[in-house]
PDB file of N, CA and C in Angstrom:
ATOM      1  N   UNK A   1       0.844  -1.197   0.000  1.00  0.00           N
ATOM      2  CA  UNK A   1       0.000   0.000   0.000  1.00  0.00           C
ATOM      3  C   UNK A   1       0.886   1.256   0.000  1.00  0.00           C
ATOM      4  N   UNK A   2       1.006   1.690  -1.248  1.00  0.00           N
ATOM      5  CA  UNK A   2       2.119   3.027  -1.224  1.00  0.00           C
ATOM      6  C   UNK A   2       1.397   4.394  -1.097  1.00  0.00           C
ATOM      7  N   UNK A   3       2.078   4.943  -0.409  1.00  0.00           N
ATOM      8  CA  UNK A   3       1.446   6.769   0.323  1.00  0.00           C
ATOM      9  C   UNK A   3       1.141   7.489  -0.672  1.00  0.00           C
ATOM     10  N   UNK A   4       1.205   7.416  -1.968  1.00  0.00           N
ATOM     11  CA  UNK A   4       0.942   8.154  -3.438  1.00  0.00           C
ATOM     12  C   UNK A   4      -0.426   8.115  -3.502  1.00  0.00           C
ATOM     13  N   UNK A   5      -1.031   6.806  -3.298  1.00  0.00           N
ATOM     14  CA  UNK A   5      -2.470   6.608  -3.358  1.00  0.00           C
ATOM     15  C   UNK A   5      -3.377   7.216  -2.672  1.00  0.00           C
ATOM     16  N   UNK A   6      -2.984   8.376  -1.382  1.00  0.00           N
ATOM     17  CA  UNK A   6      -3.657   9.027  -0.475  1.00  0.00           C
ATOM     18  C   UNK A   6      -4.200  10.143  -1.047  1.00  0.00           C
ATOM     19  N   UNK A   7      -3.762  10.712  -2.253  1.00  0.00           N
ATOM     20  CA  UNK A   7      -4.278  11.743  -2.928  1.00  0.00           C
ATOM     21  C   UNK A   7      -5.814  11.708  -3.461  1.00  0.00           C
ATOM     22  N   UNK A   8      -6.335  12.827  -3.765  1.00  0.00           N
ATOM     23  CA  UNK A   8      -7.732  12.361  -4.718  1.00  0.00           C
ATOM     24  C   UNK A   8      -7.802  11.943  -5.897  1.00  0.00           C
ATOM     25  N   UNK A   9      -8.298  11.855  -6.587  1.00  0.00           N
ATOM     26  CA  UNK A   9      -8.401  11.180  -7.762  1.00  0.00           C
ATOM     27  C   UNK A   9      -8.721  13.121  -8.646  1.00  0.00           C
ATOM     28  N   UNK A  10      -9.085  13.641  -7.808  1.00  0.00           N
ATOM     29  CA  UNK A  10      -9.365  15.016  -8.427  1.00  0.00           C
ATOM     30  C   UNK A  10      -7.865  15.727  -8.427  1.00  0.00           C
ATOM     31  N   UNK A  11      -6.937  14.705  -8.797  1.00  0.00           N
ATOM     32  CA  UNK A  11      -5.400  15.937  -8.885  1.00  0.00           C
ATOM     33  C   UNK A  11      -5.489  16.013 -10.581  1.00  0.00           C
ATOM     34  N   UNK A  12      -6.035  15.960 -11.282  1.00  0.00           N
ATOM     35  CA  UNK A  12      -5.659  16.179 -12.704  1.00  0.00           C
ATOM     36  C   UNK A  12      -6.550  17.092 -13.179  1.00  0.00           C
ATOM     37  N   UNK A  13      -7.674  17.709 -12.248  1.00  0.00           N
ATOM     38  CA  UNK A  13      -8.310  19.228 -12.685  1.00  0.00           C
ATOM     39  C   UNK A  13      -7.430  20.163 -12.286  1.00  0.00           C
ATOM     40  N   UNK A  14      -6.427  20.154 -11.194  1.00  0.00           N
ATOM     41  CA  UNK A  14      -5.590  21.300 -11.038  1.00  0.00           C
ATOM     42  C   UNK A  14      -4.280  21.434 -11.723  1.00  0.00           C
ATOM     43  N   UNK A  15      -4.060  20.337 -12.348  1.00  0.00           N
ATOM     44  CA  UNK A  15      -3.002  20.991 -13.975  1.00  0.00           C
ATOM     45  C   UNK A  15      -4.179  21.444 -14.645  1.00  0.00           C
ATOM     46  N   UNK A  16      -5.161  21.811 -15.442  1.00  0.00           N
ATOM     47  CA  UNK A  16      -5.607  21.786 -16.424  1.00  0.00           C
ATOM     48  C   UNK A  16      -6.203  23.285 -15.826  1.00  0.00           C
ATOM     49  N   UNK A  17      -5.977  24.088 -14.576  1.00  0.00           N
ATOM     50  CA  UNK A  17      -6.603  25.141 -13.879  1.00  0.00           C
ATOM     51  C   UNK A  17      -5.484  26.188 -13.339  1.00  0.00           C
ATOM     52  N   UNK A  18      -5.228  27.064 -14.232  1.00  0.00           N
ATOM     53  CA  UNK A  18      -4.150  28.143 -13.907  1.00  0.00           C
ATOM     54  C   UNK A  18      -4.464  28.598 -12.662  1.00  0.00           C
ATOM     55  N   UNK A  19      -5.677  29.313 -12.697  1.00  0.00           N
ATOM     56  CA  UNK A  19      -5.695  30.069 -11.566  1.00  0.00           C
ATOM     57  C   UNK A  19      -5.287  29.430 -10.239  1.00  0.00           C
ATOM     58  N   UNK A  20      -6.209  27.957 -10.727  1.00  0.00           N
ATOM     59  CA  UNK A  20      -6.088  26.959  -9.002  1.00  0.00           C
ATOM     60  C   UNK A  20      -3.804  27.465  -7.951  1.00  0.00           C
ATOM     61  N   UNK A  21      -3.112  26.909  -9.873  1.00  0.00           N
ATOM     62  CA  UNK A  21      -1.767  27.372  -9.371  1.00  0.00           C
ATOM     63  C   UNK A  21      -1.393  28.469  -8.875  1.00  0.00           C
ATOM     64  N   UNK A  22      -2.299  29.146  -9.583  1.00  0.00           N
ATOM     65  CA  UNK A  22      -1.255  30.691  -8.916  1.00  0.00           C
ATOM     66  C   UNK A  22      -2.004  30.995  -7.503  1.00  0.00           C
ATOM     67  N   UNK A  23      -3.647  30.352  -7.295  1.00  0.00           N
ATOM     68  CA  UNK A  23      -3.792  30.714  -6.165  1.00  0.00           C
ATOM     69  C   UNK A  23      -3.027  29.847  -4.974  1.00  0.00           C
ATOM     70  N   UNK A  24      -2.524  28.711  -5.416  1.00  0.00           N
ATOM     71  CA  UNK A  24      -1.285  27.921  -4.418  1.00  0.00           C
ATOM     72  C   UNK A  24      -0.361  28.781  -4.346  1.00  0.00           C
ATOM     73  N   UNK A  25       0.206  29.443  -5.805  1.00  0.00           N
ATOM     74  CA  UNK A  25       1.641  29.898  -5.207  1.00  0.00           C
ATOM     75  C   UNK A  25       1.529  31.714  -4.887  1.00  0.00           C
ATOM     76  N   UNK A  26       0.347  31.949  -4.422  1.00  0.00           N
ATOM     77  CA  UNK A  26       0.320  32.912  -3.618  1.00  0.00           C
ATOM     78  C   UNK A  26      -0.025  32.716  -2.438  1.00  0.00           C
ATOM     79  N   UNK A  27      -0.900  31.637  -2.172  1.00  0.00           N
ATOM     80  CA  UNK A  27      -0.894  31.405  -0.514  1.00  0.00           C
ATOM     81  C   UNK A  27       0.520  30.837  -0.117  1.00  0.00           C
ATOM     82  N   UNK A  28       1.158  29.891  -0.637  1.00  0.00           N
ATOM     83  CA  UNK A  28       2.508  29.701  -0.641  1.00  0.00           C
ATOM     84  C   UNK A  28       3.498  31.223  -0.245  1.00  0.00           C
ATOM     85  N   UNK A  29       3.596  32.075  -0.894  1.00  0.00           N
ATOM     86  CA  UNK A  29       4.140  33.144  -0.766  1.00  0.00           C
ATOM     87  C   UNK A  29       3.823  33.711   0.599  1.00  0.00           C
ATOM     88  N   UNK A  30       2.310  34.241   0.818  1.00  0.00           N
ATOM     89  CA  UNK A  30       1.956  34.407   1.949  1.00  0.00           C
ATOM     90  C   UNK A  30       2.107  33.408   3.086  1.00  0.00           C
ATOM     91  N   UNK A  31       2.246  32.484   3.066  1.00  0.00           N
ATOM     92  CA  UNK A  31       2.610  31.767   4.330  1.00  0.00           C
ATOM     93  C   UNK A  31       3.748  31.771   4.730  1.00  0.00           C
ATOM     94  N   UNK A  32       4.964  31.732   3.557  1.00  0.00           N
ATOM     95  CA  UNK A  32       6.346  31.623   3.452  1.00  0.00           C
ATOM     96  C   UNK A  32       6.415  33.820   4.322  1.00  0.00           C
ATOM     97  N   UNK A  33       5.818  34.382   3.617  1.00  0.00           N
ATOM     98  CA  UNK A  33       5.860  35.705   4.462  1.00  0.00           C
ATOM     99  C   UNK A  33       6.040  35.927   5.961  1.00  0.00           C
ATOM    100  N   UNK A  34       4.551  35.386   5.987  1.00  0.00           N
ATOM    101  CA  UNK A  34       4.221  34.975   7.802  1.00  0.00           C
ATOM    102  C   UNK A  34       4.834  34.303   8.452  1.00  0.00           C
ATOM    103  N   UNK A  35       5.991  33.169   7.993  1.00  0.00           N
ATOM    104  CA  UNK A  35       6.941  32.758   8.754  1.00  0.00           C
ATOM    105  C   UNK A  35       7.986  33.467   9.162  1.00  0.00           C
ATOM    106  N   UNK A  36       8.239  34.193   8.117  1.00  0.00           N
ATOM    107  CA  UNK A  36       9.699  34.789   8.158  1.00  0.00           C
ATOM    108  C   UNK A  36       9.241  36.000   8.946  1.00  0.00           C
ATOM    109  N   UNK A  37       8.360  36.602   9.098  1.00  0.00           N
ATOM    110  CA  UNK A  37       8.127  37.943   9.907  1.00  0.00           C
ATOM    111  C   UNK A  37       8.114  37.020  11.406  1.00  0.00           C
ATOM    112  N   UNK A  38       7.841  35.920  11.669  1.00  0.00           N
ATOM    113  CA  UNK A  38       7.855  35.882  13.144  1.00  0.00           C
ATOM    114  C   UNK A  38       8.909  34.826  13.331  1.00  0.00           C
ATOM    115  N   UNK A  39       9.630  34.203  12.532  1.00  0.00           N
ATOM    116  CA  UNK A  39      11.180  34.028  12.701  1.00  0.00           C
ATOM    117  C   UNK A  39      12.386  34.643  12.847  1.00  0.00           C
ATOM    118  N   UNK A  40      12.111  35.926  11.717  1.00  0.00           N
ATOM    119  CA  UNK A  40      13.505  36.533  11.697  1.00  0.00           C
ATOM    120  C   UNK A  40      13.392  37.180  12.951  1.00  0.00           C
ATOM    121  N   UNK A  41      12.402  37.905  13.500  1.00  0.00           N
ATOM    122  CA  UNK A  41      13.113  38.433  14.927  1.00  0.00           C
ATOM    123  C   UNK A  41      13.092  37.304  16.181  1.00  0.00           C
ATOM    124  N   UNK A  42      13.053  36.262  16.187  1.00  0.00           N
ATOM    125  CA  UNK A  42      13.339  35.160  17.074  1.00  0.00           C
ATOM    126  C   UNK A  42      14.699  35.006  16.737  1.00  0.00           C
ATOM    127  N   UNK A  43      15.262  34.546  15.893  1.00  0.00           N
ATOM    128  CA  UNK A  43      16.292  34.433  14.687  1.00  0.00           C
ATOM    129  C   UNK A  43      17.879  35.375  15.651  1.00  0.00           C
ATOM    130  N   UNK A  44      17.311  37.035  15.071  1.00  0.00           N
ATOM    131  CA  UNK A  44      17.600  38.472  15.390  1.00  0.00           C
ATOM    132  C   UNK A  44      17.793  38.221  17.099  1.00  0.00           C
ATOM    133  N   UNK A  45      16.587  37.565  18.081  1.00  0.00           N
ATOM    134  CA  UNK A  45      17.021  37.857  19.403  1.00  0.00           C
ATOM    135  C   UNK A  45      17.513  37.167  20.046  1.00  0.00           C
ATOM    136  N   UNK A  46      17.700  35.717  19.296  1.00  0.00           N
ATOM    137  CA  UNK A  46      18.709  34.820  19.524  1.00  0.00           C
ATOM    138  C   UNK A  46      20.418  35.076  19.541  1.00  0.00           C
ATOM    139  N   UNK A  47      20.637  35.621  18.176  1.00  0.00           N
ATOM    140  CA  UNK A  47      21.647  36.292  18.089  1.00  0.00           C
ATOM    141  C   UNK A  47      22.302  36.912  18.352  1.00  0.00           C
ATOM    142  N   UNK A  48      21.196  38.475  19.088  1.00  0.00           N
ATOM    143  CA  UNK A  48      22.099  39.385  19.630  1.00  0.00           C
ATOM    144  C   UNK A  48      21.658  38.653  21.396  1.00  0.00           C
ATOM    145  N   UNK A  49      21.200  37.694  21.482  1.00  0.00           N
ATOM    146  CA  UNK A  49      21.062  37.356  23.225  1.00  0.00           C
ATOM    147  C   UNK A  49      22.201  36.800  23.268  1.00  0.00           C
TER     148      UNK A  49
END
């Protein structure tokens, strides 16, 4: 039983759906944002502590 099979069977409407991508790789962006704003100053007070 291989872990590939856990997906939906609905993964081949989101190649065929631009928007679906770009709305991934803007929540992508935004999440990748929201990390780094509350890392880098953990990061920053690690450093100068």
């Amino acid at each position: 039983m291989p872990g590939e099979d856990r997906q939906p069977p609905d993964g081949d409407e989101q190649e065929d759906d631009p928007i679906g991508r770009w709305t991934g790789l803007a929540l992508f962006v935004i999440y990748a944002a929201l990390a780094l704003t509350v890392i880098a100053p953990i990061v920053f007070m690690m450093l100068n502590g």
